[in-house]
Protein backbone atom coordinates (compact mmCIF):
# COMPACT_ATOMS: atom_id res chain seq x y z
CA UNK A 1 108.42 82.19 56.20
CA UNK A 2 108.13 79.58 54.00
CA UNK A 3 110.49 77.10 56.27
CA UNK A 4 107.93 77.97 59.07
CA UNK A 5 104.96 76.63 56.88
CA UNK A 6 106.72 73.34 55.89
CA UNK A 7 107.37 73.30 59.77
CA UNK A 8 103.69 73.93 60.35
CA UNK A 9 102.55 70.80 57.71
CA UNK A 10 105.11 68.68 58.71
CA UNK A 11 104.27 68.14 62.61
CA UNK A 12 100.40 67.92 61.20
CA UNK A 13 101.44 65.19 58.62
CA UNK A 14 104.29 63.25 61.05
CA UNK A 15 100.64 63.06 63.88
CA UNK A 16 98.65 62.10 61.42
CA UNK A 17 101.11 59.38 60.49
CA UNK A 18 101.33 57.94 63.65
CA UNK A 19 97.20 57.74 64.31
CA UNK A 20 97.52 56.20 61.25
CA UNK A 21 100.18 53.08 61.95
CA UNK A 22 98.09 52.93 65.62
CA UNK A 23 94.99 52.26 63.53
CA UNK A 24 96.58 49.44 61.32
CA UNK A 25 98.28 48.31 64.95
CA UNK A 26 95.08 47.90 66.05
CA UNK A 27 93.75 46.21 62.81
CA UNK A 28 96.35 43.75 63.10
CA UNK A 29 95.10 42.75 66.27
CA UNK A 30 91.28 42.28 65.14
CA UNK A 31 93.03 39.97 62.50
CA UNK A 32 93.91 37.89 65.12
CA UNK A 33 91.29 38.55 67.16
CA UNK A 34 89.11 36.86 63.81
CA UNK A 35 91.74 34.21 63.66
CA UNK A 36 90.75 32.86 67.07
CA UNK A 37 87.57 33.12 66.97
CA UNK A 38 87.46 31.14 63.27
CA UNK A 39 89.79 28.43 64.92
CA UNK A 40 87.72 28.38 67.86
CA UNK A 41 90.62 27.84 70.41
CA UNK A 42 89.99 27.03 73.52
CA UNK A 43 92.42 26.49 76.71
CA UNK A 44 92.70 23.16 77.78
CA UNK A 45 92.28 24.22 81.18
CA UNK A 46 88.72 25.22 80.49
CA UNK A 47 88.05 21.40 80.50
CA UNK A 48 89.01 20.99 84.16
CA UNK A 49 87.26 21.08 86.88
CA UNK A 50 88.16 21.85 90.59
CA UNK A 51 86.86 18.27 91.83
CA UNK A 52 86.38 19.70 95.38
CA UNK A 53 90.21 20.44 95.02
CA UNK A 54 89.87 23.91 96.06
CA UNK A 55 93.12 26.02 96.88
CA UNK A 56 93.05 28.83 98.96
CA UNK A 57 92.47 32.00 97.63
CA UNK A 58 93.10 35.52 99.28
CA UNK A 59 90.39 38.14 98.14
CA UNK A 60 92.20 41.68 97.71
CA UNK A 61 89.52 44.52 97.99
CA UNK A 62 91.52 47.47 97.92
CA UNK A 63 89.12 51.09 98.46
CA UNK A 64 89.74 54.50 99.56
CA UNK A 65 86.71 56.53 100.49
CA UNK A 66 84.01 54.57 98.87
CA UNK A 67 81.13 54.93 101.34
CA UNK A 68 78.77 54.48 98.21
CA UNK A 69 79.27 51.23 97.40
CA UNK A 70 81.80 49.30 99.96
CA UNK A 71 78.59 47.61 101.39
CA UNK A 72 77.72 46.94 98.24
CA UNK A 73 81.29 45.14 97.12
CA UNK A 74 81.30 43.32 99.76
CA UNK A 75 77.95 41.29 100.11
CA UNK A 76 78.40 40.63 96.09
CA UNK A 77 82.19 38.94 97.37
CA UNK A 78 80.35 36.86 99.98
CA UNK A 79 77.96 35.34 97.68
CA UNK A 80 81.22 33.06 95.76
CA UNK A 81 80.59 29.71 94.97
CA UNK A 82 83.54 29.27 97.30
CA UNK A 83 83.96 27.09 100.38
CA UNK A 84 84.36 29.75 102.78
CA UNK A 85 87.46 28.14 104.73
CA UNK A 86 89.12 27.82 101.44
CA UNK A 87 89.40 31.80 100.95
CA UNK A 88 89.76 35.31 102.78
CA UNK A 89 88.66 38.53 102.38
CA UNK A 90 90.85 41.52 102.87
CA UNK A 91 89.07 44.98 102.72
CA UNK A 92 92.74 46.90 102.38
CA UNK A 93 91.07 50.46 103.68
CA UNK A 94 92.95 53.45 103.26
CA UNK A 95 89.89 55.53 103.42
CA UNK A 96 89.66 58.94 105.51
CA UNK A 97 85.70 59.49 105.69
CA UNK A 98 82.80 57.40 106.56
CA UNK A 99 83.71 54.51 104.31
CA UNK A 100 86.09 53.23 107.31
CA UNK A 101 83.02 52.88 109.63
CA UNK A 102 80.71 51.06 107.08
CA UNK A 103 83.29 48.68 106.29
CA UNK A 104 84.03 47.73 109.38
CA UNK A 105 80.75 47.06 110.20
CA UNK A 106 80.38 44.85 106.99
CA UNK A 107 83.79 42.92 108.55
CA UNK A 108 82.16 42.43 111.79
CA UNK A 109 78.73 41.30 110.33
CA UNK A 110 80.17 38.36 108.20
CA UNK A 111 82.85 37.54 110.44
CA UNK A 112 79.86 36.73 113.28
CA UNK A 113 78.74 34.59 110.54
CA UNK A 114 81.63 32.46 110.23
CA UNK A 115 83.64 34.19 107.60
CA UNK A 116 87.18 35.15 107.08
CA UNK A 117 87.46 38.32 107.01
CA UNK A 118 89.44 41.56 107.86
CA UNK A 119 89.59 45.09 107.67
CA UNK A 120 93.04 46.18 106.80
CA UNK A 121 93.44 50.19 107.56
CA UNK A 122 96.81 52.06 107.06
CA UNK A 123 97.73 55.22 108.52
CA UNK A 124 99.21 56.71 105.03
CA UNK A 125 98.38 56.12 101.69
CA UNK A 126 102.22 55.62 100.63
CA UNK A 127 102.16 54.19 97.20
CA UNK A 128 98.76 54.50 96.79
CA UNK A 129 97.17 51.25 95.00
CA UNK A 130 99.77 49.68 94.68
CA UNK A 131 101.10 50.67 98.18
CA UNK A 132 98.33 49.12 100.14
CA UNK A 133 98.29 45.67 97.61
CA UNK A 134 102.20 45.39 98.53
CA UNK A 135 100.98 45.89 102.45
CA UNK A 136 98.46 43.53 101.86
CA UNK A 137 100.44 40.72 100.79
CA UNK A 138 102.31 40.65 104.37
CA UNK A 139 98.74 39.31 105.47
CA UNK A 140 98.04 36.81 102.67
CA UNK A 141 97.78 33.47 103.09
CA UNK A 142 96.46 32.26 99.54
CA UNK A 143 98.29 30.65 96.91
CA UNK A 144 96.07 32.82 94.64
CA UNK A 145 95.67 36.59 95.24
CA UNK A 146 91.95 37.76 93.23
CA UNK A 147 91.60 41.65 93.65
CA UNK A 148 88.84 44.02 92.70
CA UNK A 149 87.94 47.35 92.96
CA UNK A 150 85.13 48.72 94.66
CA UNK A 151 83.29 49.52 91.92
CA UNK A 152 83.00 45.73 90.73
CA UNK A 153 80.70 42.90 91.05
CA UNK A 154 81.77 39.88 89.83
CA UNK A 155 79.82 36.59 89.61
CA UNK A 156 79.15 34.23 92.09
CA UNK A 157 81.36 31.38 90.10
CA UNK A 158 84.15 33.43 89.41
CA UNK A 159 86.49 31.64 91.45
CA UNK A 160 85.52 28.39 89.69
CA UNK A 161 85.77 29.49 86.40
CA UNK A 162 89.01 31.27 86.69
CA UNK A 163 91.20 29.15 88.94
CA UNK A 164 91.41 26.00 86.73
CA UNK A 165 93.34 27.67 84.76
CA UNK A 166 96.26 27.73 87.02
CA UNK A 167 96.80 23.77 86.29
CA UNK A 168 98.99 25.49 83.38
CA UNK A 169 102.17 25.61 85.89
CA UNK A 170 103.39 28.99 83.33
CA UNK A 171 99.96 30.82 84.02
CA UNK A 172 100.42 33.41 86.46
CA UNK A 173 97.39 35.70 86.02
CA UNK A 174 93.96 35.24 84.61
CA UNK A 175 92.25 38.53 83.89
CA UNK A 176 88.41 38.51 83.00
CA UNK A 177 86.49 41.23 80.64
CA UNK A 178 85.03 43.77 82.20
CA UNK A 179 81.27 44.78 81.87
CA UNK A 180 78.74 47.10 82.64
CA UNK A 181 76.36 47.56 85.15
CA UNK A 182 75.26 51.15 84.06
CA UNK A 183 76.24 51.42 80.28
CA UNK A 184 73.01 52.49 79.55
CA UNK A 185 72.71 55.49 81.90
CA UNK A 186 73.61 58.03 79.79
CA UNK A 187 75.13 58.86 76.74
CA UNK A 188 78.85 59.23 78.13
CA UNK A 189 78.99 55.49 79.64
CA UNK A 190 77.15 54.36 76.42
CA UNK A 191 80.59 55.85 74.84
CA UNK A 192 82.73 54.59 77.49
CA UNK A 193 81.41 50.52 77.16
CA UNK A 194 81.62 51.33 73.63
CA UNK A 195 85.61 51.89 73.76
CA UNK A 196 86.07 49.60 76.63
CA UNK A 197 84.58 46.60 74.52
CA UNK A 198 87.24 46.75 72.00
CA UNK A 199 90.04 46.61 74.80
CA UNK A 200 88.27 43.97 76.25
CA UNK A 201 87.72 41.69 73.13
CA UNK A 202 89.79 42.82 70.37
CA UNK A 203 92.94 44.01 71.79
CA UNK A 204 93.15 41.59 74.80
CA UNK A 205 92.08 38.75 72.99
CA UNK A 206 93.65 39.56 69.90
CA UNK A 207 97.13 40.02 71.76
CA UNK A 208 96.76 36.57 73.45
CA UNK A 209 96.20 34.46 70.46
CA UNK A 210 98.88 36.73 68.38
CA UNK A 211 101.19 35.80 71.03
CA UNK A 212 101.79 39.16 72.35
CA UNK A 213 102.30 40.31 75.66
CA UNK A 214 99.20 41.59 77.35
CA UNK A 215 98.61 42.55 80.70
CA UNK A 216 96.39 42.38 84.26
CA UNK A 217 93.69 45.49 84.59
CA UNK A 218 94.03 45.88 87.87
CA UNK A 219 91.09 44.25 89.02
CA UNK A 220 88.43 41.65 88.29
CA UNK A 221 91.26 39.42 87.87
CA UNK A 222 93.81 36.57 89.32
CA UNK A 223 96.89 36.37 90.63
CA UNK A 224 99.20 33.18 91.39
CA UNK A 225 101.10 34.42 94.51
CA UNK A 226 104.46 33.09 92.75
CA UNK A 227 104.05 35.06 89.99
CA UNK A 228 103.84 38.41 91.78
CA UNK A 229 107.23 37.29 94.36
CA UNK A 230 109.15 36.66 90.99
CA UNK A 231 108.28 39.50 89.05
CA UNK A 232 109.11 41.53 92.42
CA UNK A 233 106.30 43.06 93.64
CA UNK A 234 103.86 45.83 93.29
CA UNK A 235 105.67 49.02 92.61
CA UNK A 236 104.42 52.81 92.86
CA UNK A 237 106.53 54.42 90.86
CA UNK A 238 103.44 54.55 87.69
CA UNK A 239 100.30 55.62 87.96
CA UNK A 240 99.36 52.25 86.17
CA UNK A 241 100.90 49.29 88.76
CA UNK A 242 98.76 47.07 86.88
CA UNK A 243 100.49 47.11 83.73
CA UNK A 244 103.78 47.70 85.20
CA UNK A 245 103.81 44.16 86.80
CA UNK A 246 101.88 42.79 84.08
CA UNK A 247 105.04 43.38 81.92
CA UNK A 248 107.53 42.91 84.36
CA UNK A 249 105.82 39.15 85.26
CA UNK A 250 106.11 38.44 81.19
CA UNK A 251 109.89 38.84 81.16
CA UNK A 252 110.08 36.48 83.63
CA UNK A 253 108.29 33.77 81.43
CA UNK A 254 104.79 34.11 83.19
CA UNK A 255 101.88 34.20 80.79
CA UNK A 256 98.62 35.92 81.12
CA UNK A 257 95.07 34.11 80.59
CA UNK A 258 92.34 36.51 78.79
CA UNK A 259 89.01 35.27 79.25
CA UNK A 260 86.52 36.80 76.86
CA UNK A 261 83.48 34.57 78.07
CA UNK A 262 83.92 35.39 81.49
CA UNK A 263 82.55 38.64 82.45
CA UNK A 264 83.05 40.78 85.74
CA UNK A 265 80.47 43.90 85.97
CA UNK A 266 81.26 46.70 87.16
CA UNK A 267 79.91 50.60 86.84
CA UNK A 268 81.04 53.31 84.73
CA UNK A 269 81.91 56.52 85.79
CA UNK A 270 78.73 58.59 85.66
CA UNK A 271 80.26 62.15 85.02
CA UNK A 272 82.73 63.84 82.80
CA UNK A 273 84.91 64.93 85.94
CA UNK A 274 85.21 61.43 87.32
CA UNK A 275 85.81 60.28 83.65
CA UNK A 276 88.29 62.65 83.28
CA UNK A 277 90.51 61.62 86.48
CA UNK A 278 90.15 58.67 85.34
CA UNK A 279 91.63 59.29 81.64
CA UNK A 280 94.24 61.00 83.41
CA UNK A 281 95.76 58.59 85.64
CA UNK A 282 95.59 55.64 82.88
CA UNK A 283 97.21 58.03 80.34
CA UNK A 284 100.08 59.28 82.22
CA UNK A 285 100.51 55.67 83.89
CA UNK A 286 100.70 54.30 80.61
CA UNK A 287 103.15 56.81 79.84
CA UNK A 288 105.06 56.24 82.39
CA UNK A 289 105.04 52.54 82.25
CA UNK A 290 106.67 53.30 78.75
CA UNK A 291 109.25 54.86 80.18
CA UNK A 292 110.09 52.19 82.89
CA UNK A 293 109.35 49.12 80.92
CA UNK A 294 110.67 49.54 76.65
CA UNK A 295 114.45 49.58 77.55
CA UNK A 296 113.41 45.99 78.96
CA UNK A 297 111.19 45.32 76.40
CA UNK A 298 113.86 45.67 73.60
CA UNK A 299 116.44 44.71 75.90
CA UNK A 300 114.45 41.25 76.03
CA UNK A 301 114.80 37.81 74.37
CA UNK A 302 111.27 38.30 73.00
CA UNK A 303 110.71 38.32 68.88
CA UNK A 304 110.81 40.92 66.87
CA UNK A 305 107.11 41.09 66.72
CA UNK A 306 106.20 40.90 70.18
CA UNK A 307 108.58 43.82 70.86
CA UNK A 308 106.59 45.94 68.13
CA UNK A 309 103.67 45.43 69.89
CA UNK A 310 104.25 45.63 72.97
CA UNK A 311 105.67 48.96 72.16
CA UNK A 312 102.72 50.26 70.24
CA UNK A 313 100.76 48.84 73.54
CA UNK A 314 102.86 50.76 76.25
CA UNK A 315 102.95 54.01 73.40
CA UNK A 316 99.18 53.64 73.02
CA UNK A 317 98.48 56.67 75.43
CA UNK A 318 100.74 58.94 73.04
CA UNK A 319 98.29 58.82 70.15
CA UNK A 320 95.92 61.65 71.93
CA UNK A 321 99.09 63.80 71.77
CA UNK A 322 98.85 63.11 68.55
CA UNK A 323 95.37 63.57 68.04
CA UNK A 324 95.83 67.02 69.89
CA UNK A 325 98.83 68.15 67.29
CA UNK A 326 96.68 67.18 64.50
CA UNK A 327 93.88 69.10 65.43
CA UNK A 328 95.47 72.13 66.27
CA UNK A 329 98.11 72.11 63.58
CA UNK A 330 95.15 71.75 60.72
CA UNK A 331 94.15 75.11 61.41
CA UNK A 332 97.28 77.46 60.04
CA UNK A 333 97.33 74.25 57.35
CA UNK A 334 93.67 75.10 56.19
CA UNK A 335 95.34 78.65 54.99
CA UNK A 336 99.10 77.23 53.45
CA UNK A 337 97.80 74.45 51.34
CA UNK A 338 97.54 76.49 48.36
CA UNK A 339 100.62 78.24 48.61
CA UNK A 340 102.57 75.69 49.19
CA UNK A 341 101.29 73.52 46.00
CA UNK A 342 100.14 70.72 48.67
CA UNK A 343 98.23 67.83 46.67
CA UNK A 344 95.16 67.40 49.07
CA UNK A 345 94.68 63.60 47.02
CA UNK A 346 97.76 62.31 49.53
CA UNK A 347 95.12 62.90 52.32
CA UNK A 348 93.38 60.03 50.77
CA UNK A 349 96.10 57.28 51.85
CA UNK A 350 95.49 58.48 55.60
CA UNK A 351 91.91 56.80 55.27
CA UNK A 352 93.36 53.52 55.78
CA UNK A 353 93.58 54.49 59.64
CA UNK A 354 89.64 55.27 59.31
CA UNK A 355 88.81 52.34 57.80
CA UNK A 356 90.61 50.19 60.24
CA UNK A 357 89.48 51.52 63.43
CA UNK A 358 85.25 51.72 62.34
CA UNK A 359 86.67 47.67 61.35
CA UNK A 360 87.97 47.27 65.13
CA UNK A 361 84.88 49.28 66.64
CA UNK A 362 82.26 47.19 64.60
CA UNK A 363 83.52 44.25 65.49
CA UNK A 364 84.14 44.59 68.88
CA UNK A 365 80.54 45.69 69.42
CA UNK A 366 78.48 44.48 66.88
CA UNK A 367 80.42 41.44 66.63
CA UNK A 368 81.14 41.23 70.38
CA UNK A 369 79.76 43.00 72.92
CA UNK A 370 76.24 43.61 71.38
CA UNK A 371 75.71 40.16 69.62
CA UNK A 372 73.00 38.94 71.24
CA UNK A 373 70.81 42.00 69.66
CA UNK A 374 69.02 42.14 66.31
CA UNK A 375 71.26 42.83 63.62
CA UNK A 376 69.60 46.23 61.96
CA UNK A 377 69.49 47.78 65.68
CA UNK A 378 73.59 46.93 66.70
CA UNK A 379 74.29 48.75 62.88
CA UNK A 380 71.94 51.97 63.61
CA UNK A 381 73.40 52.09 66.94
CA UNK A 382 76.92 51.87 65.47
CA UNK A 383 76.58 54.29 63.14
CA UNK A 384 75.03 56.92 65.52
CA UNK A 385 77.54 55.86 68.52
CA UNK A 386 80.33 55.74 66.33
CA UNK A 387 80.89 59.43 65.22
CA UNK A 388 80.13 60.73 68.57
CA UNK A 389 82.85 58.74 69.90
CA UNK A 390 85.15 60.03 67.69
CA UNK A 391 84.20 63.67 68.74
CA UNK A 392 84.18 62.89 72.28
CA UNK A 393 87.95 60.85 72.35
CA UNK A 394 89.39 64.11 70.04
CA UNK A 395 87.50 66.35 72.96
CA UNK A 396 89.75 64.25 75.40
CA UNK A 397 93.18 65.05 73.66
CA UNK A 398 94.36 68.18 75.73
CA UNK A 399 93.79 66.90 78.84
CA UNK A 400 95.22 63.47 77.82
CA UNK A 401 98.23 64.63 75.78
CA UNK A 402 98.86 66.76 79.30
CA UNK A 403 98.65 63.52 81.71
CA UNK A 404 100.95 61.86 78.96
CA UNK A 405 103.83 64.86 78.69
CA UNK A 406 103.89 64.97 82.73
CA UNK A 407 104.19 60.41 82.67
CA UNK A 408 107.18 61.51 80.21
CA UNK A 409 108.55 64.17 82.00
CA UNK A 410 108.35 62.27 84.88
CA UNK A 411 106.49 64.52 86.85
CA UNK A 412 105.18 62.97 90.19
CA UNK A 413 101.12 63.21 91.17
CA UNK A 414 98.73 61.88 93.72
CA UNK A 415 96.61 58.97 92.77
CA UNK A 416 93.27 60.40 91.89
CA UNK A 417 90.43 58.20 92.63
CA UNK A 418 87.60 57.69 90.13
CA UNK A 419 84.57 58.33 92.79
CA UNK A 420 81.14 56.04 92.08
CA UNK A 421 77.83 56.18 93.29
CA UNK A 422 76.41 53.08 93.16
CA UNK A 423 74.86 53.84 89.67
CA UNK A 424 73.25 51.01 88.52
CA UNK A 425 69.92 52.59 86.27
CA UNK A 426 68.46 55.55 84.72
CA UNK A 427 66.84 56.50 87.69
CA UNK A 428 69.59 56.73 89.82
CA UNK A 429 71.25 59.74 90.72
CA UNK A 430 74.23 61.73 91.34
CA UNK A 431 73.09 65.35 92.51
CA UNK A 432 73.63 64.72 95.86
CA UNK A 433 76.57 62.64 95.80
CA UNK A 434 79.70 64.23 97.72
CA UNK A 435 83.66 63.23 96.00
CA UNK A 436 83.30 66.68 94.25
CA UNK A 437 85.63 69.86 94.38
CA UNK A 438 83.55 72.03 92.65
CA UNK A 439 86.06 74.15 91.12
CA UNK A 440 86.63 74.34 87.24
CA UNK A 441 89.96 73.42 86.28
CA UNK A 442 92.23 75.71 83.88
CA UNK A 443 92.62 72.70 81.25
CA UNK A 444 88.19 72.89 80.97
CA UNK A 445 88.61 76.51 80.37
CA UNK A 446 90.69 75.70 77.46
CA UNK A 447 89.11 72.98 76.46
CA UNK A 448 86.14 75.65 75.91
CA UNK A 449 88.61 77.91 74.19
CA UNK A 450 89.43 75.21 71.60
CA UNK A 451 86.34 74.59 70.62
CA UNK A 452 86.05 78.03 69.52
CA UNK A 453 89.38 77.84 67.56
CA UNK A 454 87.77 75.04 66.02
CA UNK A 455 84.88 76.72 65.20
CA UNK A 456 86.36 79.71 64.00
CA UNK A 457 88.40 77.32 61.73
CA UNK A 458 85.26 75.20 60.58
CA UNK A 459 83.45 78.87 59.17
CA UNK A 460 86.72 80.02 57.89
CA UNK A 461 86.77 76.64 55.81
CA UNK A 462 83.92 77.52 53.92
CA UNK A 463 85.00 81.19 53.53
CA UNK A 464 88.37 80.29 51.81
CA UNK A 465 86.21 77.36 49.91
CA UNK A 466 88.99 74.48 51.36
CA UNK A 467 86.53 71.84 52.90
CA UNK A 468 89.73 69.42 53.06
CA UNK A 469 89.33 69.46 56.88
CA UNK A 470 85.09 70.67 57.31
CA UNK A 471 84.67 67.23 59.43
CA UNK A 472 87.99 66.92 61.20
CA UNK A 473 86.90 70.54 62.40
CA UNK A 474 83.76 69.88 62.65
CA UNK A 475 84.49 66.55 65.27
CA UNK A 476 87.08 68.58 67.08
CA UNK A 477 84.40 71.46 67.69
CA UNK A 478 81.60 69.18 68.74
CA UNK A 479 84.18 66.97 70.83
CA UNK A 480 85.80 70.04 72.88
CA UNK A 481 83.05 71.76 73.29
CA UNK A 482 81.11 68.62 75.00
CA UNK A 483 83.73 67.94 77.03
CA UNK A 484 83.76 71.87 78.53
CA UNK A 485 79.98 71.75 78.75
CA UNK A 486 79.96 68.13 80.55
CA UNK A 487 82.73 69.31 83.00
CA UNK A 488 81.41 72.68 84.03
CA UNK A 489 77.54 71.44 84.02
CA UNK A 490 78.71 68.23 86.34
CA UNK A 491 80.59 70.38 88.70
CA UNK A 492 77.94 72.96 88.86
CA UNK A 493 75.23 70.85 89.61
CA UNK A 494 76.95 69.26 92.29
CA UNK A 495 78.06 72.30 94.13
């Protein structure tokens, strides 16, 4: 019995380890992320200009059923600073509903006006993304590829701003930061910009001036046709053919351009069930990107350094198994402390983690993404945002540790599309909106039966008098049971 408790503390203490060394990962990178910012470095590219030197460029618009917001997409590409013989537009369609028609029409429309412009359909979606971007590239003429999703609206001047930096002969893509169109909607894309501004300041930024390997996000973002040819191609064996190729491009010698001061908007998902497809195919994608790309990776002629983190970037999907473990593992520990003479004081050195990721968070939004408001309003909102994040990304555990075992196991799944609905303010809405199956998945219903473990466990705490774990519980209730709520009220409502 006794070997069974030590069994029992040590999987809780080996998760809570590794959250822990992600945390000071991640703190590492704000240090650099600071470190640039104090230096003030900036690309010597950012000095040139185009001088009516404009090369062509082949717009990428991959969508599959996207009736909402195709139009949309495609009037916002239209409106680039561009000379219009200098670049193409590709809509590559592999849509099977009503999306096919209204992009088409859009084709027609702007082609009458003088544009270049096709619709690209496919009879399959082989390969998925990154099926219909290899297709694609058959019909490309540019020297530079740009791609976005449908869900994106990116400035007028983006080609301007990004393709200077391509003078660099070693630059081969030139990814911009992401932001939001809706972040204010509600409270879950509140949380979601809040997350998504530290990967798009801190961890993208701090990797490029640490000089780590980063990578492309899939959209709002730059290609040099060379770069993809040499690095051999999109590939649909992950889930995540962004980062694949991203890494596979930096073994080759190509680097990647993060710029932090050029922004591409683009909406959030505006439900838990969208959210939650979307979790999915970015954790077991990352996952299995892991699995492709680390024998490479330490295989490679990189430093020591740059191998560490690129590994803790490719593993970063593994910390919600982790988180999950942790969670679930507290509960039997809550009871075995005591007999097992456990001093709770060691708990105490597992702060550090804490610390460092409120450091990261603060930083990225107060520092970052929220700087242009008053000071005492970004703090409030911190500290109120903050702990509900934490509840709502331990909520998220199951069903991510799940998408990560199957990227592991190697398990093969359909690319689930994120739907969106052209949400743009508060007073838009999503009742109506089709891109629902209505049916409530076995990981929600126990997602619901967590958060009454949890629960259970939080009253039990204060019945044994061992509050070592009242707000771990207490997060891990409020998280799971918001996430079962969101799901089955989202898919209920839409039905």
């Amino acid at each position: 019995m006794t070997v069974l408790l030590y069994i029992v503390a040590g999987i809780y203490f080996t998760a809570l380890f590794y959250v822990t060394i992600y945390c000071m990962m991640q703190f590492h990178l704000l240090y650099h992320y600071k470190k640039h910012h104090s230096a003030i470095k900036i690309h010597p590219e950012s000095r040139v200009s185009l001088d009516g030197n404009y090369p062509f460029v082949t717009i990428q618009l991959p969508i599959f059923n996207e009736m909402y917001v195709v139009e949309r997409l495609v009037d916002n590409i239209i409106k680039f600073d561009y000379p219009k013989d200098r670049y193409e537009i590709h809509i590559l369609d592999d849509s099977t509903d009503e999306t096919v028609a209204i992009a088409k029409s859009k084709v027609d429309e702007y082609a009458a006006q003088g544009f270049n412009i096709k619709h690209i359909t496919r009879t399959n979606r082989q390969g998925y993304k990154a099926g219909a971007l290899k297709e694609g590239m058959q019909y490309a003429k540019g020297e530079f590829i740009a791609i976005f999703d449908a869900d994106f609206l990116p400035n007028a001047d983006f080609l301007k701003r990004t393709l200077p930096y391509f003078y660099n002969p070693n630059t081969g893509v030139v990814q911009t930061r992401w932001d939001h169109i809706n972040q204010d909607y509600s409270l879950l894309t509140r949380l979601q910009a809040f997350q998504l501004n530290v990967h798009f300041t801190v961890e993208q930024q701090g990797r490029e001036s640490g000089n780590y390997l980063l990578q492309f996000n899939g959209t709002a973002g730059v290609w040099r046709r060379k770069t993809i040819d040499d690095a051999g191609g999109w590939e649909a064996d992950t889930l995540t053919e962004d980062l694949d190729l991203s890494y596979r491009a930096q073994l080759k010698g190509w680097n990647i351009i993060f710029l932090e001061d050029c922004t591409s908007p683009a909406e959030l998902p505006a439900e838990m069930n969208g959210l939650k497809s979307q979790q999915f195919r970015w954790m077991k994608g990352g996952a299995e990107t892991a699995k492709k790309m680390l024998p490479a990776i330490w295989g490679s002629d990189l430093k020591f350094t740059q191998k560490i983190h690129a590994s803790t970037h490719l593993l970063a999907s593994s910390v919600f198994l982790s988180v999950f473990l942790m969670g679930v593992f507290s509960v039997p520990l809550l009871f075995i402390i005591n007999p097992l003479a456990f001093n709770l004081n060691i708990l105490a050195v597992f702060m550090i983690g804490l610390v460092s990721i409120v450091m990261v968070y603060y930083v990225a939004n107060v520092q970052g993404a929220w700087k242009d408001q008053s000071t005492g309003k970004m703090i409030v909102k911190f500290l109120l945002l903050f702990p509900v994040f934490l509840a709502l990304s331990m909520g998220l555990s199951f069903h991510n540790s799940i998408a990560v075992l199957q990227g592991y196991w190697g398990k093969k799944s359909p690319f689930v599309r994120t739907p969106k609905f052209n949400i743009q303010g508060i007073t838009d809405s999503i009742k109506t909106r089709k891109y629902f199956n209505g049916k409530i998945s076995k990981v929600t219903i126990f997602e619901g039966l967590l958060a009454v473990y949890f629960l259970i466990a939080l009253i039990a705490g204060f019945q044994v008098e061992n509050n070592a774990f009242m707000i771990l519980h207490l997060l891990l209730t409020a998280g799971y049971g918001t996430i079962f709520v969101l799901s089955v009220k989202h898919l209920v409502s839409k039905s």
